[in-house]
N, C-alpha and C. Protein backbone atom coordinates (compact mmCIF):
# COMPACT_ATOMS: atom_id res chain seq x y z
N UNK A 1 94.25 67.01 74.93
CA UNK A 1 94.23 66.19 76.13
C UNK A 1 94.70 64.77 75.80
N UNK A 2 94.70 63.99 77.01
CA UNK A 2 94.83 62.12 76.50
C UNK A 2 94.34 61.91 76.17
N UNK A 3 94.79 60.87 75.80
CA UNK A 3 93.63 59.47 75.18
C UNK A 3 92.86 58.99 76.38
N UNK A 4 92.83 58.98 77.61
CA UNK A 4 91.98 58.73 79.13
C UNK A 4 91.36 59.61 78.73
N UNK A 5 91.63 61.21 78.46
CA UNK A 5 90.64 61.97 78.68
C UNK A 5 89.28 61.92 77.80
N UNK A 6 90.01 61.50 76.26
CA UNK A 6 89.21 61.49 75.44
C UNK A 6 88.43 60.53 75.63
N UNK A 7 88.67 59.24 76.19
CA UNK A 7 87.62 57.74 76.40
C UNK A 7 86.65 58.09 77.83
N UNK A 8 87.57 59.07 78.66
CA UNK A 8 86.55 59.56 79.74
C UNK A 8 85.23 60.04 79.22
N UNK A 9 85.25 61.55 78.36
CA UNK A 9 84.64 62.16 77.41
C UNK A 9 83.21 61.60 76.55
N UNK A 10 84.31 59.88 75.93
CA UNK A 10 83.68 59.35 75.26
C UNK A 10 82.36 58.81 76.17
N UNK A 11 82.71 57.88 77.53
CA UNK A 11 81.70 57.90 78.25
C UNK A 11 80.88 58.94 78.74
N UNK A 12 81.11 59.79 79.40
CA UNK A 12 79.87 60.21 79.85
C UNK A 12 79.28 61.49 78.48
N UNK A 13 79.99 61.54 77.46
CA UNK A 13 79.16 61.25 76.28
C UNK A 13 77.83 60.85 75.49
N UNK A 14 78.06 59.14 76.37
CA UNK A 14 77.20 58.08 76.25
C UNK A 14 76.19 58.16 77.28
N UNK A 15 76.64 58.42 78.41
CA UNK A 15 75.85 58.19 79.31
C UNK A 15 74.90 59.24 79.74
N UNK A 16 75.38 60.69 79.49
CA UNK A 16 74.67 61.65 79.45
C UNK A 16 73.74 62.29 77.70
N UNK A 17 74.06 60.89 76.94
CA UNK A 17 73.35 61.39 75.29
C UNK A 17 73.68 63.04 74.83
N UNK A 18 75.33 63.17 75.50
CA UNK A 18 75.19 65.06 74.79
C UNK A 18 76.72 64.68 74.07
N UNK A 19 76.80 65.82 72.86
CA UNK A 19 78.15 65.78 72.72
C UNK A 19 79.20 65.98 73.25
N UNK A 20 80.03 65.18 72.51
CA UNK A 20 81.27 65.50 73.28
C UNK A 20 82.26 66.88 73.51
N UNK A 21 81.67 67.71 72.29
CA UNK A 21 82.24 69.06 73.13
C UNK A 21 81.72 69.70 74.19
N UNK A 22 80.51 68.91 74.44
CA UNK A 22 79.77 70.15 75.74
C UNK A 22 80.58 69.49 77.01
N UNK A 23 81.90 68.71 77.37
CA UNK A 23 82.87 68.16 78.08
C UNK A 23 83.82 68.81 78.10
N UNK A 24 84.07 69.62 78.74
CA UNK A 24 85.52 70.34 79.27
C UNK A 24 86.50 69.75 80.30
N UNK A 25 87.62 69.55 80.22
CA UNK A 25 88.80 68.94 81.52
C UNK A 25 88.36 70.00 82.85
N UNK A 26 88.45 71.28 82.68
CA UNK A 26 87.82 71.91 83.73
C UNK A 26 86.62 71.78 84.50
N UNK A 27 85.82 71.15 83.87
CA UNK A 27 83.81 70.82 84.10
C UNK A 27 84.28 69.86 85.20
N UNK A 28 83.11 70.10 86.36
CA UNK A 28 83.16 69.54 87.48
C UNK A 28 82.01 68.47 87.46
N UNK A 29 81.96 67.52 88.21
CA UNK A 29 80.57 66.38 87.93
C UNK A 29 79.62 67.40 88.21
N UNK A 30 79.60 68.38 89.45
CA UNK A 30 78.54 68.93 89.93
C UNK A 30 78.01 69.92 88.84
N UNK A 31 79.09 70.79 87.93
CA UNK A 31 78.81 71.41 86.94
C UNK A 31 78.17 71.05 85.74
N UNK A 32 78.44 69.87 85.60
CA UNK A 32 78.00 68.79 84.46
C UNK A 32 76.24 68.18 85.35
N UNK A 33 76.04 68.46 86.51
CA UNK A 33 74.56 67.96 86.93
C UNK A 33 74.60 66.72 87.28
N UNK A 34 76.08 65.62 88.01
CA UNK A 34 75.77 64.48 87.72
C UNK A 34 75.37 63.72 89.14
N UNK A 35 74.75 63.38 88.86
CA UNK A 35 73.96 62.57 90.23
C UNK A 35 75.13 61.53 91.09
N UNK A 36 74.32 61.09 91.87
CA UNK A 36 75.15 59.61 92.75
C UNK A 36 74.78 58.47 91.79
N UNK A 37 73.70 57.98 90.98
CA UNK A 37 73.54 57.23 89.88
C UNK A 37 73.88 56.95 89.08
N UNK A 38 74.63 58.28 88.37
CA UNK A 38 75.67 58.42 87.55
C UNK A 38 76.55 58.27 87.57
N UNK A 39 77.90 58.76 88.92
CA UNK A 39 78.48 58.36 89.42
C UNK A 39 79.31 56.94 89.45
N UNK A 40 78.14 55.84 90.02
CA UNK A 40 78.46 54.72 89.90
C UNK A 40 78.63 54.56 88.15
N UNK A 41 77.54 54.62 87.80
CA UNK A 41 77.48 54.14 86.28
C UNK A 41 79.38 54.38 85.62
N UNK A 42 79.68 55.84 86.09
CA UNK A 42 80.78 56.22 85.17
C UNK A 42 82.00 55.08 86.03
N UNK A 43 81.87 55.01 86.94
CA UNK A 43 82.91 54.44 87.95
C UNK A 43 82.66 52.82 87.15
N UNK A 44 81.67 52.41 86.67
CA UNK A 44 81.62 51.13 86.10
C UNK A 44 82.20 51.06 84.55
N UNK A 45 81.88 52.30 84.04
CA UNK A 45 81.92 51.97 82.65
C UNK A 45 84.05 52.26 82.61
N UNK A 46 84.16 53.20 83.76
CA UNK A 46 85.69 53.42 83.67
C UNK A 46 86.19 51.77 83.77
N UNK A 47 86.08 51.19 84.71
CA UNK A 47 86.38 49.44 84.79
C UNK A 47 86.40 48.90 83.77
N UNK A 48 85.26 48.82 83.13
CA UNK A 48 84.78 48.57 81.72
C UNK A 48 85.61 48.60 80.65
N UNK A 49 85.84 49.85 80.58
CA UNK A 49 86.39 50.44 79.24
C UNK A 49 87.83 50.67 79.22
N UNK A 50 88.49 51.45 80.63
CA UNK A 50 89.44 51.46 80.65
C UNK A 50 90.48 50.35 81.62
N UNK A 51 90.04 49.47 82.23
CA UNK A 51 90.70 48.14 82.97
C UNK A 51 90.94 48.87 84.18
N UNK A 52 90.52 50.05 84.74
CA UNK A 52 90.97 50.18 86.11
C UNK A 52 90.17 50.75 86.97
N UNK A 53 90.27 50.35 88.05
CA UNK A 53 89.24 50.72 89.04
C UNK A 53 89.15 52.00 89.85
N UNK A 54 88.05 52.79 89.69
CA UNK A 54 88.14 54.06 90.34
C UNK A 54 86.45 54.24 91.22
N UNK A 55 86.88 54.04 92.25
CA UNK A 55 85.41 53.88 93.24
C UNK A 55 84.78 55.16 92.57
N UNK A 56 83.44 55.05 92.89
CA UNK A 56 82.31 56.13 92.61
C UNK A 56 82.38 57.20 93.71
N UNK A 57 82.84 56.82 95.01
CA UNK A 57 82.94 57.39 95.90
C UNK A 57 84.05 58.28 95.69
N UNK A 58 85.48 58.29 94.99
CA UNK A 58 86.11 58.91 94.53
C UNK A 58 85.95 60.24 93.74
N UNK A 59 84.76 60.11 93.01
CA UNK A 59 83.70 60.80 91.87
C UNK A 59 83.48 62.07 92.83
N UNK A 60 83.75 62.67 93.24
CA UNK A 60 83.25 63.61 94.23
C UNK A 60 82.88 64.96 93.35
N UNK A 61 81.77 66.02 93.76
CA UNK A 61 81.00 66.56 92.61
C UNK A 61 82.07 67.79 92.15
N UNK A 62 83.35 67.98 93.20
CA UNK A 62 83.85 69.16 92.93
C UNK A 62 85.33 68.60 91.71
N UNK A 63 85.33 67.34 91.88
CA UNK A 63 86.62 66.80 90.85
C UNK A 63 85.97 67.20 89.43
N UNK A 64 87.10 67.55 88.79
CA UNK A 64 87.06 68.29 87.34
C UNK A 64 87.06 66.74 86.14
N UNK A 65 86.92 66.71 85.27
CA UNK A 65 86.65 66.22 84.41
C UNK A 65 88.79 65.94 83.97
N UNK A 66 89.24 66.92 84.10
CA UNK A 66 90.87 66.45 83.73
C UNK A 66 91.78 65.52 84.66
N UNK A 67 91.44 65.88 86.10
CA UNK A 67 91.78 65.64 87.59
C UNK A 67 91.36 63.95 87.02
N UNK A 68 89.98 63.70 87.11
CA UNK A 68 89.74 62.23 86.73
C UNK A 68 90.57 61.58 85.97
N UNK A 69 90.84 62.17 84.72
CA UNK A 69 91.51 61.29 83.55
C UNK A 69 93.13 61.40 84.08
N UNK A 70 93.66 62.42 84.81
CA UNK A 70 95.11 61.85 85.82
C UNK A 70 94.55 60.87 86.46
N UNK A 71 93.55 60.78 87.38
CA UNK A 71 93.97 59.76 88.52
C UNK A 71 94.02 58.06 87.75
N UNK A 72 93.04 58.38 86.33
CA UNK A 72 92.90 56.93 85.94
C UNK A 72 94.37 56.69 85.21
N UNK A 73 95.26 57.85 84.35
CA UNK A 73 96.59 57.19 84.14
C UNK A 73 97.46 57.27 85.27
N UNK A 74 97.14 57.73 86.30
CA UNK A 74 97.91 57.10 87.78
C UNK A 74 97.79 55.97 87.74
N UNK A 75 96.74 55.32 87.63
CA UNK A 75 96.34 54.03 88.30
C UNK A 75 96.64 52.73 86.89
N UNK A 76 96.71 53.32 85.95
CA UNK A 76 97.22 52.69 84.80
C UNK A 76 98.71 52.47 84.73
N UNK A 77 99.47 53.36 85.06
CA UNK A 77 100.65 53.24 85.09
C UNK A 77 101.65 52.50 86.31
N UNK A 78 100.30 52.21 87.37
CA UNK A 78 101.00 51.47 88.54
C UNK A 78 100.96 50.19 88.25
């Protein structure tokens, strides 16, 4: 995968305290268990970490874990 995917990874990594192989590009937030709390959190730490902004509201539970790391080098590359 990218390097987005892998720093995606790397966060919720962190934020969920599991390794990073239990993260698949296919894994959905909802599959992964992740709350509206979380959500924000990842939508902050993406700002954070990677310089671009991706609302939490975007985060929707059925988006896959790969789908994310496109939209953030969409938004990197604009």
């Amino acid at each position: 995968m990218t390097a987005t995917y892998e720093q995606l990874v790397s966060i919720l990594s962190t934020l969920h305290d599991a390794p990073a192989d239990r993260f698949r590009p296919e894994a959905t937030y909802a599959h992964l268990d992740v709350d509206s709390l979380t959500m924000v959190e990842i939508s902050i730490h993406i700002e954070r970490h990677l310089g671009v902004t991706v609302e939490d509201s975007e985060l929707v539970p059925d988006l896959t874990l790969g789908a994310t790391a496109e939209l953030i080098d969409t938004r990197l590359a604009a």
